[in-house]
N, C-alpha and C. Protein backbone atom coordinates (compact mmCIF):
# COMPACT_ATOMS: atom_id res chain seq x y z
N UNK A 1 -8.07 -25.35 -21.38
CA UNK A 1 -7.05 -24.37 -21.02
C UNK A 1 -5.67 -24.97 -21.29
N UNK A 2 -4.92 -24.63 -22.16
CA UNK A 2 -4.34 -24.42 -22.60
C UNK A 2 -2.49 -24.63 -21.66
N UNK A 3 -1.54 -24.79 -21.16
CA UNK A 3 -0.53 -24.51 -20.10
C UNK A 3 -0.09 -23.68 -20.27
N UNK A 4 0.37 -23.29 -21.40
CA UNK A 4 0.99 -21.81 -21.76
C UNK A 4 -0.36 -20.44 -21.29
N UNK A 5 -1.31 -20.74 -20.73
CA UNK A 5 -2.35 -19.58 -20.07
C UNK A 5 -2.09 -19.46 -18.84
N UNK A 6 -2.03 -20.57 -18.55
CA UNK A 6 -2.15 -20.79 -16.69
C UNK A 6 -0.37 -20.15 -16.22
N UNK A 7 0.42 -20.47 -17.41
CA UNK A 7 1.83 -20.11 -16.21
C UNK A 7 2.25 -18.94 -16.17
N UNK A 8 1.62 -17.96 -17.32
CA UNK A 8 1.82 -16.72 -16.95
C UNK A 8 1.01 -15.93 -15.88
N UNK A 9 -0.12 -16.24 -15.87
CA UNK A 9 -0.80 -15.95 -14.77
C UNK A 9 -0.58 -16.40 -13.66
N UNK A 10 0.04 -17.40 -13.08
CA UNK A 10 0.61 -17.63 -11.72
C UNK A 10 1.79 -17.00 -12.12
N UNK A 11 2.81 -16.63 -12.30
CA UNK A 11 3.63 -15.72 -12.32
C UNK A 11 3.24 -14.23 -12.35
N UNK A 12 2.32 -14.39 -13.14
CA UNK A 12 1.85 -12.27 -12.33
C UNK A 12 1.19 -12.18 -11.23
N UNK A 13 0.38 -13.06 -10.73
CA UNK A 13 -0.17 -13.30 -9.18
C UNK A 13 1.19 -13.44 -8.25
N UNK A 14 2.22 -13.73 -8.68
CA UNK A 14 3.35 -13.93 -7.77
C UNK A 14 3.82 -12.78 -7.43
N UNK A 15 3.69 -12.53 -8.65
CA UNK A 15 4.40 -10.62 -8.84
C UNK A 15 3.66 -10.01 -7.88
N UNK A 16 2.55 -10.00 -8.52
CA UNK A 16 1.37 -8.60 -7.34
C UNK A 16 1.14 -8.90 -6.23
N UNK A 17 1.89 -10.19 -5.28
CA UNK A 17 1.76 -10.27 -3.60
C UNK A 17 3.18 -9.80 -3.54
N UNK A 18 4.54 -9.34 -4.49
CA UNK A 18 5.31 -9.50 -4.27
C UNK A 18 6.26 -10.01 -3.84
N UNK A 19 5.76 -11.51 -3.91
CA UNK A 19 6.72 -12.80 -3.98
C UNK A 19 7.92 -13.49 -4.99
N UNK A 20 9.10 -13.80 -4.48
CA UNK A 20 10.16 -14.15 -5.40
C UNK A 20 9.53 -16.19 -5.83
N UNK A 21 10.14 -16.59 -6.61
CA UNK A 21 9.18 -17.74 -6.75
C UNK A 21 10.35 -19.10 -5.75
N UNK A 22 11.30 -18.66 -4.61
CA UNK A 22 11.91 -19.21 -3.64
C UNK A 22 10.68 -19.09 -2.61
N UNK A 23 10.46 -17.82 -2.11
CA UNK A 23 9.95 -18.07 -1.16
C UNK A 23 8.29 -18.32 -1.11
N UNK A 24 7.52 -18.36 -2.28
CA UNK A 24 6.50 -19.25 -2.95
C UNK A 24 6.69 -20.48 -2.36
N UNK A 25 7.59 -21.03 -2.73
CA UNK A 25 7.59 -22.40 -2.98
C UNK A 25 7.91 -22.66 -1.76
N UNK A 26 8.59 -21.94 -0.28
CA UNK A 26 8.55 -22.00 0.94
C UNK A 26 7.59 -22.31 1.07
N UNK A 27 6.76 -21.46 0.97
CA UNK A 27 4.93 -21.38 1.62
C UNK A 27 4.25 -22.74 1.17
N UNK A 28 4.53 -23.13 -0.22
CA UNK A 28 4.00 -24.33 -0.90
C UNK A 28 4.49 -25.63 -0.11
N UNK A 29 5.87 -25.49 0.20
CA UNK A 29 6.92 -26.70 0.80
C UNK A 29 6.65 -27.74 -0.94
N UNK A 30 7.02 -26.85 -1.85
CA UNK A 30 8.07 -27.05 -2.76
C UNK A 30 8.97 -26.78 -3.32
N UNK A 31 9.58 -27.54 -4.59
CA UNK A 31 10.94 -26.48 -4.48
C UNK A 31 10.94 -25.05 -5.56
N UNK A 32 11.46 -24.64 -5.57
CA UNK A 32 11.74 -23.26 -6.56
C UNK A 32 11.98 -23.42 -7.83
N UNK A 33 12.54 -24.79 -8.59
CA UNK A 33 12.16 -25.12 -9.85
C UNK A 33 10.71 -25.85 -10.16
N UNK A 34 10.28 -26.10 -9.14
CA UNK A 34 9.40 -27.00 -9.38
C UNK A 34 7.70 -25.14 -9.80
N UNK A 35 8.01 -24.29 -9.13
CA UNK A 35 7.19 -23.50 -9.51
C UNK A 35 7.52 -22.63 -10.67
N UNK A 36 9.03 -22.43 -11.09
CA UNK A 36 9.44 -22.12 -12.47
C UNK A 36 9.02 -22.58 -13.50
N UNK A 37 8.52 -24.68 -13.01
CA UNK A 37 8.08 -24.70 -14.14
C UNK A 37 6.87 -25.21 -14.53
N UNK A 38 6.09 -24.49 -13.29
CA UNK A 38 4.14 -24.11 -13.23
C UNK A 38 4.36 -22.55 -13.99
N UNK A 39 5.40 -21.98 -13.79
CA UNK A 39 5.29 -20.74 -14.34
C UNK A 39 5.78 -20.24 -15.76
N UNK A 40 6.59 -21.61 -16.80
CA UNK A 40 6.93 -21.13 -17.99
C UNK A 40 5.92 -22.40 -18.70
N UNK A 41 5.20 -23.18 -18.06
CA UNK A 41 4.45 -23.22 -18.77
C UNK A 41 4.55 -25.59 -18.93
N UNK A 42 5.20 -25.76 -17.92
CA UNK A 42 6.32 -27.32 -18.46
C UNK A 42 5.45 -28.39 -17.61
N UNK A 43 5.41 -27.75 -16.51
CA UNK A 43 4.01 -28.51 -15.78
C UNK A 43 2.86 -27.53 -15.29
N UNK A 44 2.18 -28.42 -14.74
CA UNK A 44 0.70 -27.81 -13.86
C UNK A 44 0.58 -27.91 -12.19
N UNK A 45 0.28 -27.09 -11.96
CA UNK A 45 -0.06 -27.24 -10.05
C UNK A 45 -1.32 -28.23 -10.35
N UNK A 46 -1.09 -29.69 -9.33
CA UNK A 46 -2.48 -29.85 -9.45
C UNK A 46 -3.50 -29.29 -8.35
N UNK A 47 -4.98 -29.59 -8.29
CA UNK A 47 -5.80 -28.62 -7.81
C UNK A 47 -5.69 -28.45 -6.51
N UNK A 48 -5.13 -29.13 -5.62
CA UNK A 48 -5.10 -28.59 -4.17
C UNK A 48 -4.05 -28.01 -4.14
N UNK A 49 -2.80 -27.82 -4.59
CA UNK A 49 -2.08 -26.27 -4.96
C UNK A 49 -2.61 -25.55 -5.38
N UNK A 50 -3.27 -25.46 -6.29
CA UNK A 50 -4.10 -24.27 -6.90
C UNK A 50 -4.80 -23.76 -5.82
N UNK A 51 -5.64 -24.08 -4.90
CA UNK A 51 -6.27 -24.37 -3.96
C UNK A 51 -5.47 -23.08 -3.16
N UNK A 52 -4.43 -24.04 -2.42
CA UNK A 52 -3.50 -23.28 -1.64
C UNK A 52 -3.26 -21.98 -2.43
N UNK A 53 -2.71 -21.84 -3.85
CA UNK A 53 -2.47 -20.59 -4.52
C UNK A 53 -3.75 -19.27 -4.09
N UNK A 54 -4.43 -19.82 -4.13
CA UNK A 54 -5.95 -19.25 -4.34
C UNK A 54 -6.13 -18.73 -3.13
N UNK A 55 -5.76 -19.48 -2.12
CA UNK A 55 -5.93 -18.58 -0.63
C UNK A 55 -5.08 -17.69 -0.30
N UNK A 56 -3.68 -17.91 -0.83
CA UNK A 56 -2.27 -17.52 -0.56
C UNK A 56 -2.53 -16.26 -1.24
N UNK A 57 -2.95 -15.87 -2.65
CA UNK A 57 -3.29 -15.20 -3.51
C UNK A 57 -4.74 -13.95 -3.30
N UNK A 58 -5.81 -14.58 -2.22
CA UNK A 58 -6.68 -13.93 -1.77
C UNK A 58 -7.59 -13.90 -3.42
N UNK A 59 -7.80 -14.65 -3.45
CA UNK A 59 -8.87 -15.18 -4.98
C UNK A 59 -9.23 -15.99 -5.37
N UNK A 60 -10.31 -16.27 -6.41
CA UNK A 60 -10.84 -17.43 -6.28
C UNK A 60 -10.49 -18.78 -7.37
N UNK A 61 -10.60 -19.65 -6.92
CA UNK A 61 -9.98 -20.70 -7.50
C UNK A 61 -10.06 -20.38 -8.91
N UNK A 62 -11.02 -19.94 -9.24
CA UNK A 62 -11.54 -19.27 -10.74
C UNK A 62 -11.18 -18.61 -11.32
N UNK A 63 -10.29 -17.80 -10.57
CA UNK A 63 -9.70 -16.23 -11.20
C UNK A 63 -7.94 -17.21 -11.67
N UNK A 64 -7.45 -17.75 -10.78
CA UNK A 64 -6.17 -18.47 -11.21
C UNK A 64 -6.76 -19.35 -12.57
N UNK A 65 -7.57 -20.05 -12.75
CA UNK A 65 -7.49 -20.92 -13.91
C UNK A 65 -7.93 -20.71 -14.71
N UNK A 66 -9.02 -19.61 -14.72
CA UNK A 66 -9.36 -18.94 -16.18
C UNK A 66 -9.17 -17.84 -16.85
N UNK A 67 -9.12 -17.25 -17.55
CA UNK A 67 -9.04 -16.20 -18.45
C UNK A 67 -9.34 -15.18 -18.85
N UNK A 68 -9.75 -14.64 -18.04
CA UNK A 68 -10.67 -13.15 -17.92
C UNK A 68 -9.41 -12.14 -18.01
N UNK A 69 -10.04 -10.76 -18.47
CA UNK A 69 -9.25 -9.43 -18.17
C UNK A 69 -9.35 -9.08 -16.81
N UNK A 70 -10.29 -9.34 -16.12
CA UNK A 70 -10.11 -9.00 -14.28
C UNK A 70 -9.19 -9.71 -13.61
N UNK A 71 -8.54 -10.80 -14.24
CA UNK A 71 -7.98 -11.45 -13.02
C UNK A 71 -6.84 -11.03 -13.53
N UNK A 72 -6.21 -10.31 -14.46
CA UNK A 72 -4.76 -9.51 -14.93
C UNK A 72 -4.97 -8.38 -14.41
N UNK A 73 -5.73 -7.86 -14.12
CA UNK A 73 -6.15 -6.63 -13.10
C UNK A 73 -5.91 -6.72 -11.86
N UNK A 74 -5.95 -7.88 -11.13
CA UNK A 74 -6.10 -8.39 -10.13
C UNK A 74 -6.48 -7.46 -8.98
N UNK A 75 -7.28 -7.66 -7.75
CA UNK A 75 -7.67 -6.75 -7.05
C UNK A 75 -6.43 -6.76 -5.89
N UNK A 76 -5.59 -7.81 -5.62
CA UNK A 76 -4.43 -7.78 -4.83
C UNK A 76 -3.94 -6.57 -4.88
N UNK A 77 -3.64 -6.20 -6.25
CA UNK A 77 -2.50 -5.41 -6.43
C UNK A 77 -3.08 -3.63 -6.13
N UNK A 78 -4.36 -3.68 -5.93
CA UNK A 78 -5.23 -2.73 -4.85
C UNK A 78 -4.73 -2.51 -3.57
N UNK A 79 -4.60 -3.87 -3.46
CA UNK A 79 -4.83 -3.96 -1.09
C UNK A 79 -2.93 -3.80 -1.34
N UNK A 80 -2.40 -4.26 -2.22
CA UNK A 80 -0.47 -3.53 -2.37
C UNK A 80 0.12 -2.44 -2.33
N UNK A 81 -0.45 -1.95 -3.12
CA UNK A 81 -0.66 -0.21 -3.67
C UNK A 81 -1.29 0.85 -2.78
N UNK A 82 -0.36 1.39 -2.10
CA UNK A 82 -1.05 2.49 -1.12
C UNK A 82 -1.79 3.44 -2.27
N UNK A 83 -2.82 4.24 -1.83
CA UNK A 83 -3.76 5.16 -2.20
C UNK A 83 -3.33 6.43 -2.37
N UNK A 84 -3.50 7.49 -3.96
CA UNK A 84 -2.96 8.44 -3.24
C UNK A 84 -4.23 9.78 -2.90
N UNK A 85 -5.23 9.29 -2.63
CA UNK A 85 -6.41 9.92 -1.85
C UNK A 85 -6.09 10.57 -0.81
N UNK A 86 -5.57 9.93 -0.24
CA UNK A 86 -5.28 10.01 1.26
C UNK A 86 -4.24 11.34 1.78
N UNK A 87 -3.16 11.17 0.93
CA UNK A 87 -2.35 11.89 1.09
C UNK A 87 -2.68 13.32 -0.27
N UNK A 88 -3.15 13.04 -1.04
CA UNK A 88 -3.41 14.31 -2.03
C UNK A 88 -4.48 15.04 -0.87
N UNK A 89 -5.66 14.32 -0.61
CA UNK A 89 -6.47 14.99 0.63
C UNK A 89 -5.91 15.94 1.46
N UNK A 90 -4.89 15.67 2.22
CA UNK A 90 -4.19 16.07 3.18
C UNK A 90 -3.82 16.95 2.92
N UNK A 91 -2.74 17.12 1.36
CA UNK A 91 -2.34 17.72 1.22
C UNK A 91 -3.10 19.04 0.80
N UNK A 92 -4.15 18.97 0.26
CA UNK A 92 -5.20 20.49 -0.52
C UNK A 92 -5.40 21.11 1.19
N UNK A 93 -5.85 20.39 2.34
CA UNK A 93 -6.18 20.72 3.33
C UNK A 93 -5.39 21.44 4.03
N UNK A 94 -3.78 21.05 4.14
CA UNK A 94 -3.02 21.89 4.67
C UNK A 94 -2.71 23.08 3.51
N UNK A 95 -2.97 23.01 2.33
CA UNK A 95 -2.02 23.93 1.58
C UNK A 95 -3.74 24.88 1.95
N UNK A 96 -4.87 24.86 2.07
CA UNK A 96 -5.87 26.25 2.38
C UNK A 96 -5.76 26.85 3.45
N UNK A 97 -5.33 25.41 4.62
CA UNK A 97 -5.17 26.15 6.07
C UNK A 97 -4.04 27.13 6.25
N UNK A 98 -2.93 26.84 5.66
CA UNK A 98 -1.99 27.61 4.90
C UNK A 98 -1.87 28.59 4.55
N UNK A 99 -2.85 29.43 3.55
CA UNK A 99 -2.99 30.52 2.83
C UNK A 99 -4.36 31.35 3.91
N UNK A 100 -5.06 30.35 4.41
CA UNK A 100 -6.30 31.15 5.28
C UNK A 100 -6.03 31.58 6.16
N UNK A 101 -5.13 30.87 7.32
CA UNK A 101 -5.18 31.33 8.39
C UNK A 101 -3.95 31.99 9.32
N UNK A 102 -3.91 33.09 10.09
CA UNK A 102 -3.16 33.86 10.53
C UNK A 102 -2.33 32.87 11.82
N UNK A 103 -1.01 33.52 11.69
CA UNK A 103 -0.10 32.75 12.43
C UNK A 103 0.98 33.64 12.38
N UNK A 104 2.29 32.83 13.45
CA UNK A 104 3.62 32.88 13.27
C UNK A 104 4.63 32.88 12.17
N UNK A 105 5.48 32.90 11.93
CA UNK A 105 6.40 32.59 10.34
C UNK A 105 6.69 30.71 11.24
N UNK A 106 7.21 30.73 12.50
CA UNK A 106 7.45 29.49 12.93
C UNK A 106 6.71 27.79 12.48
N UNK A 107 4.77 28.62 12.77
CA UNK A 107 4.23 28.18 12.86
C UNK A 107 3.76 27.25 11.21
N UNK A 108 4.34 28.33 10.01
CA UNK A 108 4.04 28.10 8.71
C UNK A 108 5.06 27.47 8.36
N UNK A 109 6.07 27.74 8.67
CA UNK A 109 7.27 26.60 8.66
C UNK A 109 7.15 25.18 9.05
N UNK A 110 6.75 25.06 10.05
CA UNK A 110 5.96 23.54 10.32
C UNK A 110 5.17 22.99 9.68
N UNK A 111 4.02 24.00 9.21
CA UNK A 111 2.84 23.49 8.49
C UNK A 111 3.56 23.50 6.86
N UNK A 112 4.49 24.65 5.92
CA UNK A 112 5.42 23.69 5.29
C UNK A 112 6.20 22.99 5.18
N UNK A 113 6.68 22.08 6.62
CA UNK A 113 7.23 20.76 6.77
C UNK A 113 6.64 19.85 6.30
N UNK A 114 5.25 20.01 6.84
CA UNK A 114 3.98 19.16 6.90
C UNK A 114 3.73 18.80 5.34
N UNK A 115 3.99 19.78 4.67
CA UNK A 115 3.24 19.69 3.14
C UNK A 115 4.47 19.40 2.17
N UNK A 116 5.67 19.40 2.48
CA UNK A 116 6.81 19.15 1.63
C UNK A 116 6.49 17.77 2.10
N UNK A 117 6.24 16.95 3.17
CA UNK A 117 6.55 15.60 3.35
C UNK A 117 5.31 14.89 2.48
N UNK A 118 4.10 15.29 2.94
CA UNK A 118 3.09 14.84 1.68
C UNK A 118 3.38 14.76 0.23
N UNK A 119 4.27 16.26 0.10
CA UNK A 119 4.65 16.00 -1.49
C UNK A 119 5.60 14.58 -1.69
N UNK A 120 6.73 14.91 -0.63
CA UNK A 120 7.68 13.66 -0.84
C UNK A 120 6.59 11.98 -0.59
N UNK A 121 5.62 12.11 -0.11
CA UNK A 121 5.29 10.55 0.20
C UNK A 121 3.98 10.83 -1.61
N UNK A 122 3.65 11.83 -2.44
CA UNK A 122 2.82 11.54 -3.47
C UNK A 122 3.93 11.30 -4.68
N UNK A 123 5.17 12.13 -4.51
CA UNK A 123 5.98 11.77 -5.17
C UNK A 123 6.22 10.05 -5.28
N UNK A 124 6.73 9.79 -4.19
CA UNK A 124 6.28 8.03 -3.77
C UNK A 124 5.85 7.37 -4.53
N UNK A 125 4.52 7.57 -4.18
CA UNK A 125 3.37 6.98 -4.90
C UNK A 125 3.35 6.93 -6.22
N UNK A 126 3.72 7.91 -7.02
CA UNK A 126 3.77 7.83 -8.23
C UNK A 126 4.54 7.26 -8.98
N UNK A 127 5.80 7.07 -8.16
CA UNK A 127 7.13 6.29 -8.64
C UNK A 127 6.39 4.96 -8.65
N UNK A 128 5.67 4.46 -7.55
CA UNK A 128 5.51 3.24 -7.03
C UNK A 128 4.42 2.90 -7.72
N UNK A 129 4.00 3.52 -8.31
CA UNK A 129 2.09 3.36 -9.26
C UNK A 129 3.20 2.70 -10.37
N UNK A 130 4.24 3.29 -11.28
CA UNK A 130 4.94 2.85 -12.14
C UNK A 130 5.63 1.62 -11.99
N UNK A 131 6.74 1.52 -11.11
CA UNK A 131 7.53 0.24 -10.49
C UNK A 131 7.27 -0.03 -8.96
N UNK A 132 6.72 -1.02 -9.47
CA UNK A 132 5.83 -1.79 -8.44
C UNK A 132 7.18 -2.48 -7.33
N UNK A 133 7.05 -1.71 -5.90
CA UNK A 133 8.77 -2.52 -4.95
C UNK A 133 7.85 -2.76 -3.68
N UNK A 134 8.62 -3.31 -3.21
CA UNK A 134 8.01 -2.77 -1.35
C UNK A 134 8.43 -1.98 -1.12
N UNK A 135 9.90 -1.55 -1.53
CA UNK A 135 10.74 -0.43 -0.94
C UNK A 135 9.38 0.71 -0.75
N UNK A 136 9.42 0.70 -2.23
CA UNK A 136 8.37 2.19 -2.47
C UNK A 136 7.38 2.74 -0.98
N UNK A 137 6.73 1.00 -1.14
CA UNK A 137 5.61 0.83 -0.34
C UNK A 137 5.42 0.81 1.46
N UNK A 138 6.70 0.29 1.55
CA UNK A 138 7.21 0.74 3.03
C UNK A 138 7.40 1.93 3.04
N UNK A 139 8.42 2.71 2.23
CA UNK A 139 8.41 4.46 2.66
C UNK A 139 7.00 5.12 2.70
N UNK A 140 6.14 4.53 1.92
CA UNK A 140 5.00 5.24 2.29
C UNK A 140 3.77 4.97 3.42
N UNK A 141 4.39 3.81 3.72
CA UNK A 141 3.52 3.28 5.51
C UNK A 141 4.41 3.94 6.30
N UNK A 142 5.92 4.26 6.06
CA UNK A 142 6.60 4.57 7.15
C UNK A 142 6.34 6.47 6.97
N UNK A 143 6.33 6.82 5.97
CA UNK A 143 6.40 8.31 5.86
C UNK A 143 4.78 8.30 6.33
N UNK A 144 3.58 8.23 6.25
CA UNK A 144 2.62 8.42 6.68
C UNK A 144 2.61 8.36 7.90
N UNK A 145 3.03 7.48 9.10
CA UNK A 145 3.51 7.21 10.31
C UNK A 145 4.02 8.53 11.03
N UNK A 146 5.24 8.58 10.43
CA UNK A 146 5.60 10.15 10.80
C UNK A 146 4.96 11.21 10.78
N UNK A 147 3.84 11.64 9.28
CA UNK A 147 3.40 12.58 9.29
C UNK A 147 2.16 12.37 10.35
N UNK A 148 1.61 11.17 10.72
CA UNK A 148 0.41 11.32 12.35
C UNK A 148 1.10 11.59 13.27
N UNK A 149 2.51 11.23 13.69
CA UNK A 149 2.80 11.48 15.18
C UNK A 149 3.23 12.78 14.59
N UNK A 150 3.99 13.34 13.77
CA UNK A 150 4.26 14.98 14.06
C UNK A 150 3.36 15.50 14.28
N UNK A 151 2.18 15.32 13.13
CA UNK A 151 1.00 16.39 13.17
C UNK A 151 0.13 16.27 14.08
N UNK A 152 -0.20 14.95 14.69
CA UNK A 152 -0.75 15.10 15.99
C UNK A 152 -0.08 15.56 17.25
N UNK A 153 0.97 15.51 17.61
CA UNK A 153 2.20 15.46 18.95
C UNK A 153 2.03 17.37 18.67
N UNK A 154 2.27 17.66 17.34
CA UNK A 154 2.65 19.15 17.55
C UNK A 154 1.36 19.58 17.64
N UNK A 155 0.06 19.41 16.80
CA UNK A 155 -0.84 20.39 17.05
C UNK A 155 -1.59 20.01 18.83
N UNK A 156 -0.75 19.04 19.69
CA UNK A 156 -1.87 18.43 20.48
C UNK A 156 -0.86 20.00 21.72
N UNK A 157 0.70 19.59 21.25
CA UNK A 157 1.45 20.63 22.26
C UNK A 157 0.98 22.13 22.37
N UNK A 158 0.29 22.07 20.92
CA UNK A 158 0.09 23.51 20.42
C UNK A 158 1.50 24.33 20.09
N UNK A 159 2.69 23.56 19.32
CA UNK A 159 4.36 23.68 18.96
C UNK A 159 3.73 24.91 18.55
N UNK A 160 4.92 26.07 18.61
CA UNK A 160 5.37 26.97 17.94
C UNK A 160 3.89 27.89 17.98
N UNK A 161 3.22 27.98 18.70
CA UNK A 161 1.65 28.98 19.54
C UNK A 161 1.32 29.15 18.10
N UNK A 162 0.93 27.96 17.18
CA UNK A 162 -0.01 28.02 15.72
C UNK A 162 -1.23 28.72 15.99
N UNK A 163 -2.10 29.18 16.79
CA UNK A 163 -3.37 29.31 17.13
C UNK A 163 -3.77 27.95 16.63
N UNK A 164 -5.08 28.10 16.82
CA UNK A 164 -6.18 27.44 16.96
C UNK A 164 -6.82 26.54 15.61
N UNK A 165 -6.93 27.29 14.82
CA UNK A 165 -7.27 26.46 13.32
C UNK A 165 -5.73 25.94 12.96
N UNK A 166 -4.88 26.42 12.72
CA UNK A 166 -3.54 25.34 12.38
C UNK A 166 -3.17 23.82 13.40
N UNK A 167 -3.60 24.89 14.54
CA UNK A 167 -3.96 23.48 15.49
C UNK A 167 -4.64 22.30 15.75
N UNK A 168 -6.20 22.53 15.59
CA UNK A 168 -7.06 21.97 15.00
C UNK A 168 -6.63 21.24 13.66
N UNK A 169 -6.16 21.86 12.68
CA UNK A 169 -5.71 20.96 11.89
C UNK A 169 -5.05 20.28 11.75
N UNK A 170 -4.00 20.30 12.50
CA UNK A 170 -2.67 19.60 12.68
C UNK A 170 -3.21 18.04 13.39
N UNK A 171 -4.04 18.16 14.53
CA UNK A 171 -4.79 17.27 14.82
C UNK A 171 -5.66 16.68 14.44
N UNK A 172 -6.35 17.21 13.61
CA UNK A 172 -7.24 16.50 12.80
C UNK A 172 -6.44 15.75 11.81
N UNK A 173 -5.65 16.32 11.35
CA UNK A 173 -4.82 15.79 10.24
C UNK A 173 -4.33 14.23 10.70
N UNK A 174 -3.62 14.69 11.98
CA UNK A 174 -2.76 13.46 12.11
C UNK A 174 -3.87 12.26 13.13
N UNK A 175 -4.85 12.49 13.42
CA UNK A 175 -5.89 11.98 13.74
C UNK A 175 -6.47 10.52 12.53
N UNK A 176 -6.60 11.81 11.43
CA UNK A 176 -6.97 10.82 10.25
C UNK A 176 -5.97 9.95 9.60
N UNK A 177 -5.20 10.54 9.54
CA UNK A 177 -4.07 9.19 9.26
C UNK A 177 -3.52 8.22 10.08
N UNK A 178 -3.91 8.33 11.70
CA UNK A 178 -4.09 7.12 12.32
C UNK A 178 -5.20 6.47 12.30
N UNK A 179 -5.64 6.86 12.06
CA UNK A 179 -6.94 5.87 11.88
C UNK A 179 -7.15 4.92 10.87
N UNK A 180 -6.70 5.57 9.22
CA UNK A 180 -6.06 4.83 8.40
C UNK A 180 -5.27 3.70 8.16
N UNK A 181 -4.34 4.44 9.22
CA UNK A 181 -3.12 2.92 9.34
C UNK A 181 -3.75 2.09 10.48
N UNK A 182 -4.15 2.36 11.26
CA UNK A 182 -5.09 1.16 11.75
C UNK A 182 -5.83 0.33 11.53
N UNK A 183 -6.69 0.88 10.14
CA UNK A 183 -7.68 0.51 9.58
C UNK A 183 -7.04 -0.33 8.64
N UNK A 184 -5.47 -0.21 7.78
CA UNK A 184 -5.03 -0.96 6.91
C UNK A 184 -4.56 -2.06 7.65
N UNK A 185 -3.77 -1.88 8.92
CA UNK A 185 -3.16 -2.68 9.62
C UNK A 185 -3.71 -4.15 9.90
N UNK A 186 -5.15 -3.48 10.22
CA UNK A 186 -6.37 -4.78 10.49
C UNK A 186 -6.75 -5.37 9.76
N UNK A 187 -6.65 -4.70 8.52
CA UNK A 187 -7.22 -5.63 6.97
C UNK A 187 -6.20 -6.70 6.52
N UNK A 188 -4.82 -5.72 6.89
CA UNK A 188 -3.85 -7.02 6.55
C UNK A 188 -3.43 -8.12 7.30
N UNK A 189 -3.85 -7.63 8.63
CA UNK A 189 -3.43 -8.95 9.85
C UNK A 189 -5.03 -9.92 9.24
N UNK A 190 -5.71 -9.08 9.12
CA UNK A 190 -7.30 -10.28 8.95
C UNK A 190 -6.95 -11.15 7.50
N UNK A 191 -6.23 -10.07 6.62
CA UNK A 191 -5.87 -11.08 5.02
C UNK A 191 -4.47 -12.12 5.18
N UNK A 192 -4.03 -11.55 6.18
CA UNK A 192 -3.16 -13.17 6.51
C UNK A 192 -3.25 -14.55 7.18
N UNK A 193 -4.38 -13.97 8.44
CA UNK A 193 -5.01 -15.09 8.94
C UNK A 193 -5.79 -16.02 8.01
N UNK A 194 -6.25 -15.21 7.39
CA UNK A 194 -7.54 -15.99 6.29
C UNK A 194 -6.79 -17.37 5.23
C-alpha cells in the first residue's frame, strides 16, 4: 500500500464523522499538522493510531488500510445522514388523512402546518443528501422534535375539535417520531461510548 492511498482515505473518514483535522488531532493528542500530513500523503499513522482511528471512525482496522469501494462508501456516513423514510412516510400519511377525513377549516390548517413542516424538513434532507453540514443535520433532529411535540401535544388536547381520525393521527404521528429519536439518540450515545 502505497501512502498516497492511505491519506486520502483518512481524510474522507474525517469528512464523514464531520471532523475538522484540529479537532482530530484533539482526540488523537496530536498536533493538526502532524494529521495534514497522514492526510496528503508525507507520513503514516503508525498502527495503534490507526487503531484509535478505527474506533474513533466506527470501522475496522481493515476498512482504513485497504482499498475497497465499500470503505469510500463508508457506512458512517449512514448513521450521519438522517433518513428521508421517515419523514416522506409521514408525510403521504398526513396528506390521505387530509383529503379523507371530515373536519373543521381550523383543524386542516394545523394538519397543513403539519405537512408544510415535513416538506420543509425533506426539503432539508435533500439539500443535505448533496452538501454534507451538521447545520443541515441538526435542523433536521431539531425540526423532527417539533413536529412530535406539536403533533402529539395537539392531537393528545384534541386542538381545534379535529375529531377523532385527525386525532388519532396526530398522535400516532408524533408518537412515531418519538420513538425514532429515541431510538437514534441511543445508538449514538452507545456509538460514542464504544
Amino acid at each position: 500500500m502505497a501512502s498516497t492511498e492511505l491519506g486520502p482515505r483518512l481524510k474522507h473518514f474525517r469528512q464523514m464523522q464531520q471532523l475538522t483535522q484540529t479537532e482530530l488531532a484533539d482526540k488523537l493528542h496530536v498536533s493538526r499538522q502532524t494529521v495534514s500530513s497522514w492526510e496528503t500523503g508525507r507520513n503514516q499513522p503508525d498502527i495503534a493510531t490507526i487503531t484509535q482511528l478505527a474506533t474513533l471512525y466506527h470501522l475496522s482496522v481493515d476498512a482504513i488500510l485497504l482499498d475497497t469501494a465499500t470503505t469510500l462508501s463508508s457506512p458512517t456516513k449512514q448513521s450521519i445522514q438522517p433518513s428521508l423514510t421517515l419523514p416522506t412516510v409521514l408525510l403521504g400519511i398526513l396528506l390521505v388523512e387530509r383529503i379523507t377525513q371530515f373536519s373543521n377549516f381550523s383543524a386542516f390548517y394545523w394538519i397543513d402546518f403539519l405537512i408544510l413542516l415535513l416538506l420543509i424538513l425533506i426539503g432539508n434532507l435533500l439539500i443535505a443528501h448533496h452538501h454534507l453540514s451538521v447545520w443541515t443535520s441538526r435542523v433536521h433532529w431539531i425540526g423532527l422534535t417539533g413536529f412530535a411535540l406539536l403533533s402529539f401535544i395537539s392531537g393528545s388536547l384534541n386542538a381545534f375539535d379535529m375529531g377523532f381520525g385527525l386525532m388519532t393521527t396526530c398522535q400516532f404521528s408524533g408518537l412515531v417520531v418519538a420513538i425514532v429519536l429515541v431510538r437514534k439518540y441511543w445508538q449514538f450515545r452507545s456509538a460514542k461510548l464504544r
